[in-house]
ModelCIF file with pLDDT and N, C-alpha, C, O atoms, coordinates in Angstrom:
data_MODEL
#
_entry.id   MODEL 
#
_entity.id                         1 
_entity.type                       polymer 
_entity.pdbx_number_of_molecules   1 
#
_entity_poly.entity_id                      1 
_entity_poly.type                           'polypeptide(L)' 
_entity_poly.nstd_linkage                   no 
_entity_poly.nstd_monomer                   no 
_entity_poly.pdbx_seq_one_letter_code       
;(UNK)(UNK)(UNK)(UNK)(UNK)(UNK)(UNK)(UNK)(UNK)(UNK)(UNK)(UNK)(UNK)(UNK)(UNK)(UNK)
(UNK)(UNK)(UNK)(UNK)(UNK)(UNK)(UNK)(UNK)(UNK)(UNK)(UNK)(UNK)(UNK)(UNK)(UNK)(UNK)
(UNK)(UNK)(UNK)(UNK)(UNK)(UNK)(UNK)(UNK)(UNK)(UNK)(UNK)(UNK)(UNK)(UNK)(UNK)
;
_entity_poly.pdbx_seq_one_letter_code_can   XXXXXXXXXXXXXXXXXXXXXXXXXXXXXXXXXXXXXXXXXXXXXXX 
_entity_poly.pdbx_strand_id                 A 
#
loop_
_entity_poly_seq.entity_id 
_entity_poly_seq.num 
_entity_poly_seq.mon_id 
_entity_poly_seq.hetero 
1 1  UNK n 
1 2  UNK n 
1 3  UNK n 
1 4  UNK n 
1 5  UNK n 
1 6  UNK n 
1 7  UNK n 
1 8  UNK n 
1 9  UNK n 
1 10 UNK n 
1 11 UNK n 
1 12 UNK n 
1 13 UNK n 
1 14 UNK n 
1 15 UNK n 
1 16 UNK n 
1 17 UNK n 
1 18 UNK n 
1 19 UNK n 
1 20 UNK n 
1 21 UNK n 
1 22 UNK n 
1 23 UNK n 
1 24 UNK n 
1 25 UNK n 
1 26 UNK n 
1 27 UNK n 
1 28 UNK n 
1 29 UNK n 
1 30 UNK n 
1 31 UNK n 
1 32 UNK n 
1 33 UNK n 
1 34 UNK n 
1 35 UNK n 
1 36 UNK n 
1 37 UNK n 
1 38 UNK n 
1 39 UNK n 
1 40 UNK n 
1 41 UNK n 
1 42 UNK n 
1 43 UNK n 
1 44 UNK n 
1 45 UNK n 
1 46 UNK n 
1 47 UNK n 
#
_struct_asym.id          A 
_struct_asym.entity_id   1 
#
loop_
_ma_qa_metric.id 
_ma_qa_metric.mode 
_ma_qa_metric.name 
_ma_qa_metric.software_group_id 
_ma_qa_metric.type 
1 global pLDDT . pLDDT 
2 local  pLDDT . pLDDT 
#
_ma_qa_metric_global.metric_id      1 
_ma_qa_metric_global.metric_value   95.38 
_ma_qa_metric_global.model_id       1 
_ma_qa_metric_global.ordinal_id     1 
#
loop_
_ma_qa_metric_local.label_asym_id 
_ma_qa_metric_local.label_comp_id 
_ma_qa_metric_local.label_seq_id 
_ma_qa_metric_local.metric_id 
_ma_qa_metric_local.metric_value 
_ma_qa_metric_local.model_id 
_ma_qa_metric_local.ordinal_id 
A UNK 1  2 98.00 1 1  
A UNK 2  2 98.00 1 2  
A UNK 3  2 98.00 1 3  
A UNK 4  2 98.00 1 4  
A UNK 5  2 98.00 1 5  
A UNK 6  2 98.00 1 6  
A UNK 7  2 98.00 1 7  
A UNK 8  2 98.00 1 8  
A UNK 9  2 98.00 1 9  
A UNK 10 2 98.00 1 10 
A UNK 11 2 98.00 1 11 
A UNK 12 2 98.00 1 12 
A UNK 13 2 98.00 1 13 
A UNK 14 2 98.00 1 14 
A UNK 15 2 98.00 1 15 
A UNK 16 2 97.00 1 16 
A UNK 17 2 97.00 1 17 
A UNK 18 2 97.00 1 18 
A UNK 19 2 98.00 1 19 
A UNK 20 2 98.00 1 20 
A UNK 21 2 97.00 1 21 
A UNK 22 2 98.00 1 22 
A UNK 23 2 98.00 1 23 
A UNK 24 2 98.00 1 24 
A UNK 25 2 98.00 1 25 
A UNK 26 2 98.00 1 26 
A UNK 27 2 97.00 1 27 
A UNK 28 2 96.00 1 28 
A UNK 29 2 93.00 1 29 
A UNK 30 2 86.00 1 30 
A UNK 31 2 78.00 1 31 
A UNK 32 2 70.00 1 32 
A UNK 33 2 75.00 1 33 
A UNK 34 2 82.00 1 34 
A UNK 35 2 91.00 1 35 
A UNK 36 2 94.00 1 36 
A UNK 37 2 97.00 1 37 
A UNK 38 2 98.00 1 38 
A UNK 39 2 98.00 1 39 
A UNK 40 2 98.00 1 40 
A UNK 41 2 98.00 1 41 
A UNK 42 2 98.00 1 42 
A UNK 43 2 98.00 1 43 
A UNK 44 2 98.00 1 44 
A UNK 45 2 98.00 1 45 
A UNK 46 2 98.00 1 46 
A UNK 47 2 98.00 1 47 
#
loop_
_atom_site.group_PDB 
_atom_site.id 
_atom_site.type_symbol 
_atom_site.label_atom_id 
_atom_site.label_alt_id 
_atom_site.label_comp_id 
_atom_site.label_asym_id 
_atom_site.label_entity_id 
_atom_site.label_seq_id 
_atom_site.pdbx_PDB_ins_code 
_atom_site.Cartn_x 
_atom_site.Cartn_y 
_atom_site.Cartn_z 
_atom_site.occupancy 
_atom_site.B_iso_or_equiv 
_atom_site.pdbx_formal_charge 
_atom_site.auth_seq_id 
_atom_site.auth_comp_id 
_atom_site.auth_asym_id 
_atom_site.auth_atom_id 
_atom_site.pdbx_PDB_model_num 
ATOM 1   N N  . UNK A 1 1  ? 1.943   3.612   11.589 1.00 98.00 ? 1  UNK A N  1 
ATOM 2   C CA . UNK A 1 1  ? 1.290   4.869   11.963 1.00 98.00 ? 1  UNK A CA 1 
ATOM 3   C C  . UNK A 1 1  ? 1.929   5.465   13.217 1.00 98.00 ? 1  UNK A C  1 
ATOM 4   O O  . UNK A 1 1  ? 1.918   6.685   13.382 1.00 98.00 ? 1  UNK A O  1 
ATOM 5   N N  . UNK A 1 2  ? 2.448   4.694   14.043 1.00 98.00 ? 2  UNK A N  1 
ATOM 6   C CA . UNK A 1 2  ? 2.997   5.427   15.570 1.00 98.00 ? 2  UNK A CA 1 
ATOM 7   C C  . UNK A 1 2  ? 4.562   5.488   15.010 1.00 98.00 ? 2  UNK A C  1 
ATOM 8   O O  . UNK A 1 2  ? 5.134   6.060   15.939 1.00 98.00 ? 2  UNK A O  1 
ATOM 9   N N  . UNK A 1 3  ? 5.299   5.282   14.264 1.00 98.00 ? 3  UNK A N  1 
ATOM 10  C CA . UNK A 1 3  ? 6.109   5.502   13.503 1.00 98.00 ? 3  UNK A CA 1 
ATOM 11  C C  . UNK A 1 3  ? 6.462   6.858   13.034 1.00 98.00 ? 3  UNK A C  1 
ATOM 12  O O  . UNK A 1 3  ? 7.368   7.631   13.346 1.00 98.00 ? 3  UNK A O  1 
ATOM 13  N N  . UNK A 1 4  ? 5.294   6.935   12.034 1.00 98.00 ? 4  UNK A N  1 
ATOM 14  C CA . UNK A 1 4  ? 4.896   8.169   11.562 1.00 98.00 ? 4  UNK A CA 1 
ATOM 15  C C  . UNK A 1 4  ? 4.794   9.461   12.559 1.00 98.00 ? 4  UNK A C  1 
ATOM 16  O O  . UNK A 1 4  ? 5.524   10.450  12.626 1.00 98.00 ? 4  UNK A O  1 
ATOM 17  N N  . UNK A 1 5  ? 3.367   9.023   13.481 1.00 98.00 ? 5  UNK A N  1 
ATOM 18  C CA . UNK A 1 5  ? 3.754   9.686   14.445 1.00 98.00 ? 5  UNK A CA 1 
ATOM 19  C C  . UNK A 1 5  ? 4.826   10.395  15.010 1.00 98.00 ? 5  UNK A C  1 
ATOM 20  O O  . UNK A 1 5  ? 4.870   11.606  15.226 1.00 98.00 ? 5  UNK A O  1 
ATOM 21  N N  . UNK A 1 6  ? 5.828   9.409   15.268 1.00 98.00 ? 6  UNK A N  1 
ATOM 22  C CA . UNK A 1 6  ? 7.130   9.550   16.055 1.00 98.00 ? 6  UNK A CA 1 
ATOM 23  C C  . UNK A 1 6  ? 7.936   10.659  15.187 1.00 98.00 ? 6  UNK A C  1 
ATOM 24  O O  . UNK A 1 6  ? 8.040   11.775  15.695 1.00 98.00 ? 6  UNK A O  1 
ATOM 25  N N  . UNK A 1 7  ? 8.432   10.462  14.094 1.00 98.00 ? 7  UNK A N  1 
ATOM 26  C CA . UNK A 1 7  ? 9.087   11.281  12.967 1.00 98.00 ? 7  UNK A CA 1 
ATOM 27  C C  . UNK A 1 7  ? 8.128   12.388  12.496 1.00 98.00 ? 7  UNK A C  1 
ATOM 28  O O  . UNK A 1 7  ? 8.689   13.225  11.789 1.00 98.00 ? 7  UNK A O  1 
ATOM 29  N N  . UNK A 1 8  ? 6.790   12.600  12.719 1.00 98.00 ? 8  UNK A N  1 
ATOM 30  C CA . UNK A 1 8  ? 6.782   13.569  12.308 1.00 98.00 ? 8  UNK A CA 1 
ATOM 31  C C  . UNK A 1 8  ? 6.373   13.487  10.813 1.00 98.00 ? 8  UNK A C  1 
ATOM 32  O O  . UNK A 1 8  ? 6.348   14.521  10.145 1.00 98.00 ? 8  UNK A O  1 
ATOM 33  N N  . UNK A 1 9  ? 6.059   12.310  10.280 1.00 98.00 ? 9  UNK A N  1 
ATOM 34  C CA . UNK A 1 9  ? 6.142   12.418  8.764  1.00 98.00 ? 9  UNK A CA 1 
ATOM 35  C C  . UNK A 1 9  ? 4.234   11.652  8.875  1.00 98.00 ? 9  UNK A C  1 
ATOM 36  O O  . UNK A 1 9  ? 3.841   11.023  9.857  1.00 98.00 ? 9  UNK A O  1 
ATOM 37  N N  . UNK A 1 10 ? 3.445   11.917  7.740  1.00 98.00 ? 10 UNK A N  1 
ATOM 38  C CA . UNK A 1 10 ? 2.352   10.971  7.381  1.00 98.00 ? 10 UNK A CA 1 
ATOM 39  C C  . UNK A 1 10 ? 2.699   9.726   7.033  1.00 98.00 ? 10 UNK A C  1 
ATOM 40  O O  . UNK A 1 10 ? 3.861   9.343   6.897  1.00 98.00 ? 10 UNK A O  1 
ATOM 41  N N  . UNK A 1 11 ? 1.303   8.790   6.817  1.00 98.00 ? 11 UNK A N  1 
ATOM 42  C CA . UNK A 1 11 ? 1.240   7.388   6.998  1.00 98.00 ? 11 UNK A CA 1 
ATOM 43  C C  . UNK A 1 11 ? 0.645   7.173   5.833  1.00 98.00 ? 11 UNK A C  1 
ATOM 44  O O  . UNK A 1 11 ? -0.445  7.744   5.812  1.00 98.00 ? 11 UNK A O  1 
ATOM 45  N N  . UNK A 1 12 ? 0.892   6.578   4.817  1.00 98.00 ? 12 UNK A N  1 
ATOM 46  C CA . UNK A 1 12 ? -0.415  5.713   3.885  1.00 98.00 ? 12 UNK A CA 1 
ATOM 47  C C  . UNK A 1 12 ? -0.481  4.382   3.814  1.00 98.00 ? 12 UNK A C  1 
ATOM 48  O O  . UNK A 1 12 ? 0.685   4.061   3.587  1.00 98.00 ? 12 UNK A O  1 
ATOM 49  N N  . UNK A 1 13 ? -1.290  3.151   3.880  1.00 98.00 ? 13 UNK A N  1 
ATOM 50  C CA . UNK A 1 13 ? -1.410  1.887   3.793  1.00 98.00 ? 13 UNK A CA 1 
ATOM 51  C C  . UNK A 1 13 ? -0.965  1.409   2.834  1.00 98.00 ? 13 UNK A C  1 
ATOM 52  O O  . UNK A 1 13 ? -0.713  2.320   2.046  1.00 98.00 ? 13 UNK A O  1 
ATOM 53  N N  . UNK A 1 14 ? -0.600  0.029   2.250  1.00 98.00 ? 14 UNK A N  1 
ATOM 54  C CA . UNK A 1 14 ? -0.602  -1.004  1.608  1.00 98.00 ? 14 UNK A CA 1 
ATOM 55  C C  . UNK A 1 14 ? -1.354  -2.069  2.020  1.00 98.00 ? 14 UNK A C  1 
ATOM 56  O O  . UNK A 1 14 ? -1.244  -2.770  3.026  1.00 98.00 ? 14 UNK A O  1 
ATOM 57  N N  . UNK A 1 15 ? -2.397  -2.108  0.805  1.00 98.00 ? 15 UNK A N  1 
ATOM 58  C CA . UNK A 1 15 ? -3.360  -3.540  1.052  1.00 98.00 ? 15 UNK A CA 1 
ATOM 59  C C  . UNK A 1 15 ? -2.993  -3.864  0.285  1.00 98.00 ? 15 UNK A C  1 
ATOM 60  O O  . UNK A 1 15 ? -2.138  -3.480  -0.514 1.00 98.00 ? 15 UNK A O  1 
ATOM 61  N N  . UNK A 1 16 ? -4.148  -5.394  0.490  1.00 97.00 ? 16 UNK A N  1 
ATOM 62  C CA . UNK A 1 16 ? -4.872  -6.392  -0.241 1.00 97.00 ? 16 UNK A CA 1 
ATOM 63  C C  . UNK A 1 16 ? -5.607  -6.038  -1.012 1.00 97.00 ? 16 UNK A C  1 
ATOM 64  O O  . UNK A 1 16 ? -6.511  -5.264  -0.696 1.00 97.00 ? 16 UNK A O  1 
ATOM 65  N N  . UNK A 1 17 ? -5.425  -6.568  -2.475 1.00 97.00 ? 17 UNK A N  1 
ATOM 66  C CA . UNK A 1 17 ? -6.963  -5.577  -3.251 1.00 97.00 ? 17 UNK A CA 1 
ATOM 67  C C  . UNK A 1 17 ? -8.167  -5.919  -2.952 1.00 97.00 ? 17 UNK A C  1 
ATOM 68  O O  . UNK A 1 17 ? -8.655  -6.928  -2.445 1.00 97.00 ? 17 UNK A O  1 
ATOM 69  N N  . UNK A 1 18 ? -8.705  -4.653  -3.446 1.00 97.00 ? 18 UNK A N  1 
ATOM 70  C CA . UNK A 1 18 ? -9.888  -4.377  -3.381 1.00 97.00 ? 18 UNK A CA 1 
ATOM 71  C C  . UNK A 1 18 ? -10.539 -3.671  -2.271 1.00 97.00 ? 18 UNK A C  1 
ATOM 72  O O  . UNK A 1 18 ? -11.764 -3.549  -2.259 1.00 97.00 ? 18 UNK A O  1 
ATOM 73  N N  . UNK A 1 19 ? -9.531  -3.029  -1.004 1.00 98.00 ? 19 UNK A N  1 
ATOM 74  C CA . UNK A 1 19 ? -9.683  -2.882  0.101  1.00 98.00 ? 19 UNK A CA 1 
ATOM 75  C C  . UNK A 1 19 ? -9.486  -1.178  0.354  1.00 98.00 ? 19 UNK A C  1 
ATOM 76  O O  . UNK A 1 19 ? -9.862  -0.551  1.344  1.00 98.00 ? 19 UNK A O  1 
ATOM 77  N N  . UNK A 1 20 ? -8.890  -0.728  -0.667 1.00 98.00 ? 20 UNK A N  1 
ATOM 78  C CA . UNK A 1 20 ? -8.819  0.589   -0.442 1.00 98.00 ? 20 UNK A CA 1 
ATOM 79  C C  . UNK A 1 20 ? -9.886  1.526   -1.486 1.00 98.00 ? 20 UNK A C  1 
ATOM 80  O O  . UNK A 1 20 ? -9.816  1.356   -2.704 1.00 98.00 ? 20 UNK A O  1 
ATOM 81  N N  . UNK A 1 21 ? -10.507 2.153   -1.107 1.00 97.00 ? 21 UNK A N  1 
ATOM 82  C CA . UNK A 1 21 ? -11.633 3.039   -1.515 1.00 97.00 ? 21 UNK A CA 1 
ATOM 83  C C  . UNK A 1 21 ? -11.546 3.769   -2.628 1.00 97.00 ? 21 UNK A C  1 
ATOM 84  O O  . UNK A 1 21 ? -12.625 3.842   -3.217 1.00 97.00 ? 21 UNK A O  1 
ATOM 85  N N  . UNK A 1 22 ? -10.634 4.354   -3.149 1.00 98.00 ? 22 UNK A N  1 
ATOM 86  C CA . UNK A 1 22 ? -10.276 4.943   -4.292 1.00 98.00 ? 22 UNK A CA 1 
ATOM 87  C C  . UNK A 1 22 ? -9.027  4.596   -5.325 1.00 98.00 ? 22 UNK A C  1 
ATOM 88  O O  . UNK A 1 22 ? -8.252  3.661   -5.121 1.00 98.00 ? 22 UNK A O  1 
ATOM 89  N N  . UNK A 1 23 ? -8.972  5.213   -6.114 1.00 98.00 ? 23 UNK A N  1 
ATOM 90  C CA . UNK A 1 23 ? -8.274  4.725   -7.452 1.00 98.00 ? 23 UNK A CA 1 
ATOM 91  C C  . UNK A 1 23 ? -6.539  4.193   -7.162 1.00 98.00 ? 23 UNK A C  1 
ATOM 92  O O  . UNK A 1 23 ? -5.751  4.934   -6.573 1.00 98.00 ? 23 UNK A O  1 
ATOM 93  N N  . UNK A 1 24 ? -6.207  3.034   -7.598 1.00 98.00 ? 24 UNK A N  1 
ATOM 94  C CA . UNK A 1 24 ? -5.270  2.584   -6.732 1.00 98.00 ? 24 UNK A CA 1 
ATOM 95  C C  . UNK A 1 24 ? -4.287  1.654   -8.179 1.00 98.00 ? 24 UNK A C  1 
ATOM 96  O O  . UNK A 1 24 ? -4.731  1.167   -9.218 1.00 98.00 ? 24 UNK A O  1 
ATOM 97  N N  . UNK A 1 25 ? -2.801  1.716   -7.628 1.00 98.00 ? 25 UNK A N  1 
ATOM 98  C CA . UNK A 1 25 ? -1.947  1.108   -8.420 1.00 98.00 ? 25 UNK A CA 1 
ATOM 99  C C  . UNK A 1 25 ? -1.548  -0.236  -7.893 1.00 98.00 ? 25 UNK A C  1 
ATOM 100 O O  . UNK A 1 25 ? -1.418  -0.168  -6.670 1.00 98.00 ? 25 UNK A O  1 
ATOM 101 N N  . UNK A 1 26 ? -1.290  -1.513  -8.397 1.00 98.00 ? 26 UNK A N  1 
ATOM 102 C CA . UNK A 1 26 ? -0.974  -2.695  -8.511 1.00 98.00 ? 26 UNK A CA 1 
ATOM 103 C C  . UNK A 1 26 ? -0.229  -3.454  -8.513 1.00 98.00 ? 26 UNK A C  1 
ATOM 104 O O  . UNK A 1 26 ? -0.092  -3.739  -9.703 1.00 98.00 ? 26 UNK A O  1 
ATOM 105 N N  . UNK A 1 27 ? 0.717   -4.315  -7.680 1.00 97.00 ? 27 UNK A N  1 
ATOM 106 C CA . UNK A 1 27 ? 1.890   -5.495  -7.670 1.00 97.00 ? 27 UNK A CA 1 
ATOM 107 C C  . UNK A 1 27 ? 1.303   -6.600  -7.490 1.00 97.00 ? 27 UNK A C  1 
ATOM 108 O O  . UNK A 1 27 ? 0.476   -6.867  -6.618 1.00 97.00 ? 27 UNK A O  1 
ATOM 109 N N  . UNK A 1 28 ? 1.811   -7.416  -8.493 1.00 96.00 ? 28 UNK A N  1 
ATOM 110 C CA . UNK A 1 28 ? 1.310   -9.003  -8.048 1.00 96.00 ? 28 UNK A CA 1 
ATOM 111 C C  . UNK A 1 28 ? 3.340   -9.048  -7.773 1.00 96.00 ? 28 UNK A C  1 
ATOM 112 O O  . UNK A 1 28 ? 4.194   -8.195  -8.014 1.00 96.00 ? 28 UNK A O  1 
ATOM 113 N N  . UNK A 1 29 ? 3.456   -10.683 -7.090 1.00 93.00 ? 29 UNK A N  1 
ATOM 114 C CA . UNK A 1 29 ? 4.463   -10.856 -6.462 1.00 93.00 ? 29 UNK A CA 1 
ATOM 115 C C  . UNK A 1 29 ? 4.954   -12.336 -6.261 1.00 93.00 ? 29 UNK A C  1 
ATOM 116 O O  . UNK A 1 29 ? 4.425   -12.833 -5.267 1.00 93.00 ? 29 UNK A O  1 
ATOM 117 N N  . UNK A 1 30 ? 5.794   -13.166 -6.905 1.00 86.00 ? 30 UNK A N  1 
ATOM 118 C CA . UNK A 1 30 ? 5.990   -14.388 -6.449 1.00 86.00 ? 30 UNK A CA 1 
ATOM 119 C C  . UNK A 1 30 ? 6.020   -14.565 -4.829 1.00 86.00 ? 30 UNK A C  1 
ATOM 120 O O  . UNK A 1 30 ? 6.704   -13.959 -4.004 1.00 86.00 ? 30 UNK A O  1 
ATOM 121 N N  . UNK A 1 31 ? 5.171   -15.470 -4.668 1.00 78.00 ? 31 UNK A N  1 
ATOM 122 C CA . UNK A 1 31 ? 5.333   -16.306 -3.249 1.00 78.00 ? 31 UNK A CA 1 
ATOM 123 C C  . UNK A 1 31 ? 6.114   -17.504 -3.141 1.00 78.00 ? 31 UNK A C  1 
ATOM 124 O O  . UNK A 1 31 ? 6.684   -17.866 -4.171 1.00 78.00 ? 31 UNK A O  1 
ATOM 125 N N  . UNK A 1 32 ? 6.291   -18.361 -1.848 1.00 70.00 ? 32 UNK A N  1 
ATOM 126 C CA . UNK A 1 32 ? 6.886   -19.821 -2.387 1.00 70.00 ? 32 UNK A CA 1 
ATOM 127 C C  . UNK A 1 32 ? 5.917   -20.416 -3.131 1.00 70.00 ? 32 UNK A C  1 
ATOM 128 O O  . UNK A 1 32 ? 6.248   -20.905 -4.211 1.00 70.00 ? 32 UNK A O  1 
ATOM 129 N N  . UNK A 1 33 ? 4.866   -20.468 -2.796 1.00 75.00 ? 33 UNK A N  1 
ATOM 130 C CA . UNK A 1 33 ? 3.714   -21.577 -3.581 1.00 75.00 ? 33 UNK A CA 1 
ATOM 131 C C  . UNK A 1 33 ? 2.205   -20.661 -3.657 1.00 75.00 ? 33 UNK A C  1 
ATOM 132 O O  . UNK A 1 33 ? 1.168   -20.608 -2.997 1.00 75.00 ? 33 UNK A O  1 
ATOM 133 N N  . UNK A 1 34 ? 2.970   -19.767 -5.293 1.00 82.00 ? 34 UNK A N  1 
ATOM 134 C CA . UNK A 1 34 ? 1.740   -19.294 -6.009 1.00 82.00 ? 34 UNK A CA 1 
ATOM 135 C C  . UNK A 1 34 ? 2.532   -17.904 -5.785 1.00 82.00 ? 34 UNK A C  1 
ATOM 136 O O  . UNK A 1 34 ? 3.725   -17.714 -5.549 1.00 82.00 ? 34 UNK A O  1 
ATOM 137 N N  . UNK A 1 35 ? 1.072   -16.669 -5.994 1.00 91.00 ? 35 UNK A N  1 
ATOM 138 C CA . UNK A 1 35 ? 1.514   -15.135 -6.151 1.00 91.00 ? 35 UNK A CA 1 
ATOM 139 C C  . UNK A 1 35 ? 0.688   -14.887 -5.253 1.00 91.00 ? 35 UNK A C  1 
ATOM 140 O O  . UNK A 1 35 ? -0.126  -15.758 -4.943 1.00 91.00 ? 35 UNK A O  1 
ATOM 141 N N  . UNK A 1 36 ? 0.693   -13.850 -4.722 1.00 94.00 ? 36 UNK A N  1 
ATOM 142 C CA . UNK A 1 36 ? -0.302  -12.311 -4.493 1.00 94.00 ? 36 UNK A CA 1 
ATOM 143 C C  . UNK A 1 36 ? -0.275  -11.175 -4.537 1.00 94.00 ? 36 UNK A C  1 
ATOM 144 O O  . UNK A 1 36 ? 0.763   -10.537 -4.713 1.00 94.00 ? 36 UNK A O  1 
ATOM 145 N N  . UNK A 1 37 ? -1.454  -10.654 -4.380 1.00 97.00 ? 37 UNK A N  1 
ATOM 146 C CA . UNK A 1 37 ? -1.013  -8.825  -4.643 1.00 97.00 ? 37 UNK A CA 1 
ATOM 147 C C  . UNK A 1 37 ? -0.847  -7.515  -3.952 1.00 97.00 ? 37 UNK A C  1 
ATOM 148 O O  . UNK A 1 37 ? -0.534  -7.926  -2.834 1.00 97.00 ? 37 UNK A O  1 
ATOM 149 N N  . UNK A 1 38 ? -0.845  -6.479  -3.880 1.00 98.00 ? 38 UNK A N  1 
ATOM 150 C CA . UNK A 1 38 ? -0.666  -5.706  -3.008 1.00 98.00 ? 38 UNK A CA 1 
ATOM 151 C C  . UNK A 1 38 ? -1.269  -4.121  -3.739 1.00 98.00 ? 38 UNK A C  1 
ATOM 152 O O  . UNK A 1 38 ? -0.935  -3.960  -4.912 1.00 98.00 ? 38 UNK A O  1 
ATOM 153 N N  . UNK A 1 39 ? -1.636  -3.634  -3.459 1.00 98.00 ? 39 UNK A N  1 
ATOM 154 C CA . UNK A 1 39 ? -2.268  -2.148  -3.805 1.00 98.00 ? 39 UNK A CA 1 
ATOM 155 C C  . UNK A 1 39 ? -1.859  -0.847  -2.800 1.00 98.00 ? 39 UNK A C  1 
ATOM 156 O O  . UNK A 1 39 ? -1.743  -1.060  -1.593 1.00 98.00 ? 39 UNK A O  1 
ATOM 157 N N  . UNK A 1 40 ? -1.604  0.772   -3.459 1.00 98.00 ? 40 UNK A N  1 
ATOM 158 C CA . UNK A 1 40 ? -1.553  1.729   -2.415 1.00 98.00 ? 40 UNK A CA 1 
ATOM 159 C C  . UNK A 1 40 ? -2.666  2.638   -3.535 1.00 98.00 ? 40 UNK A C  1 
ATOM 160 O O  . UNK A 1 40 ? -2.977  2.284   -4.672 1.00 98.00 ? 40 UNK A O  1 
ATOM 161 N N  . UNK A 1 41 ? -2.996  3.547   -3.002 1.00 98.00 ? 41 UNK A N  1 
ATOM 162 C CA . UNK A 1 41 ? -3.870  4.832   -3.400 1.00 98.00 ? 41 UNK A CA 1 
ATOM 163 C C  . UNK A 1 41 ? -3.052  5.240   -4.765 1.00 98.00 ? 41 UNK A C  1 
ATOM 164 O O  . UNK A 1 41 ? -1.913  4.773   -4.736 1.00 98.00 ? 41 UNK A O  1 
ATOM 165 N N  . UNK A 1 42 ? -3.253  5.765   -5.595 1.00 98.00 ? 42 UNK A N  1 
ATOM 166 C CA . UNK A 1 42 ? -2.461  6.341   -6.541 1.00 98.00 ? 42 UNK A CA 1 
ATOM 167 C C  . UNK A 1 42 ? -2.110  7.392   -7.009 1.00 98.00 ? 42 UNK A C  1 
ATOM 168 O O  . UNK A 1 42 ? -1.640  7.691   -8.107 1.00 98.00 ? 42 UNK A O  1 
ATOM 169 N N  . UNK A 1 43 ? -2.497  8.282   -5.620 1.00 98.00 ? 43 UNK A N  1 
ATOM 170 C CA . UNK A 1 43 ? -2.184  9.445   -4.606 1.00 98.00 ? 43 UNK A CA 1 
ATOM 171 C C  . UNK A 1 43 ? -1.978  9.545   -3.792 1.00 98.00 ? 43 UNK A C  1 
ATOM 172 O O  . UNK A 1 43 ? -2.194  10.608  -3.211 1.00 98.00 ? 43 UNK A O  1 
ATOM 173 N N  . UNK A 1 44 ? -1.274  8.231   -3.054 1.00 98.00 ? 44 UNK A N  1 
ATOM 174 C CA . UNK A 1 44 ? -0.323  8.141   -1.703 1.00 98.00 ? 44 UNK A CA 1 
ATOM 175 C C  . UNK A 1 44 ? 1.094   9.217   -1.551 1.00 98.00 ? 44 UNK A C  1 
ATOM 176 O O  . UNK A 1 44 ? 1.318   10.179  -0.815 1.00 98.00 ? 44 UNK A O  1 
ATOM 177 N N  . UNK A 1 45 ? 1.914   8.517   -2.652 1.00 98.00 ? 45 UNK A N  1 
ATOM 178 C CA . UNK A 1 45 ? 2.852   9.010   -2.646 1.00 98.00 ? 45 UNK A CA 1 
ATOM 179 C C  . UNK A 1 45 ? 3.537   10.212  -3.850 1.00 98.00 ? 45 UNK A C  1 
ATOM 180 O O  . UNK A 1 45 ? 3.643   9.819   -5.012 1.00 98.00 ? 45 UNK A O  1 
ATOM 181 N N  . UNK A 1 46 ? 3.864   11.279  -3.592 1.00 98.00 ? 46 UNK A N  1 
ATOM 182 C CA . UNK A 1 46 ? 4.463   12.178  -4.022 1.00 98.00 ? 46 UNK A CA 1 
ATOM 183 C C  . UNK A 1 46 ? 5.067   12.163  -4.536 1.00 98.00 ? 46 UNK A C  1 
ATOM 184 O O  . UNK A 1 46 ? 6.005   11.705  -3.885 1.00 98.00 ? 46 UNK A O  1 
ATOM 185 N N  . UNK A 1 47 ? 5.625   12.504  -6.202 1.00 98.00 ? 47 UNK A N  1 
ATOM 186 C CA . UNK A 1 47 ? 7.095   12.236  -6.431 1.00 98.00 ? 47 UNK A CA 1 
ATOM 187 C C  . UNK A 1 47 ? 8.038   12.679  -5.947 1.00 98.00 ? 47 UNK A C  1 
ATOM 188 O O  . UNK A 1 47 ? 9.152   12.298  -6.304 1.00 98.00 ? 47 UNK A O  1 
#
């Protein structure tokens, strides 16, 4: 976000699911030992 800030450009998160409030797209992901996942809005980003 102070990134963003800096450039001048907006910010959107990447969680953990279940953590963001509205309708959201999905990566699960090999780890060393096991997976997890990751979620953004599915109106974060723009094409």
């Amino acid at each position: 976000s102070a990134v963003a800030d800096r450039i001048g450009a907006g910010f959107a998160p990447v969680r953990k699911p279940g953590k963001l409030p509205s309708t959201t797209v999905k990566v699960t992901y090999d780890l060393e030992y096991g997976s997890d996942a990751l979620e953004i809005h599915d109106d974060a980003v723009r094409k």
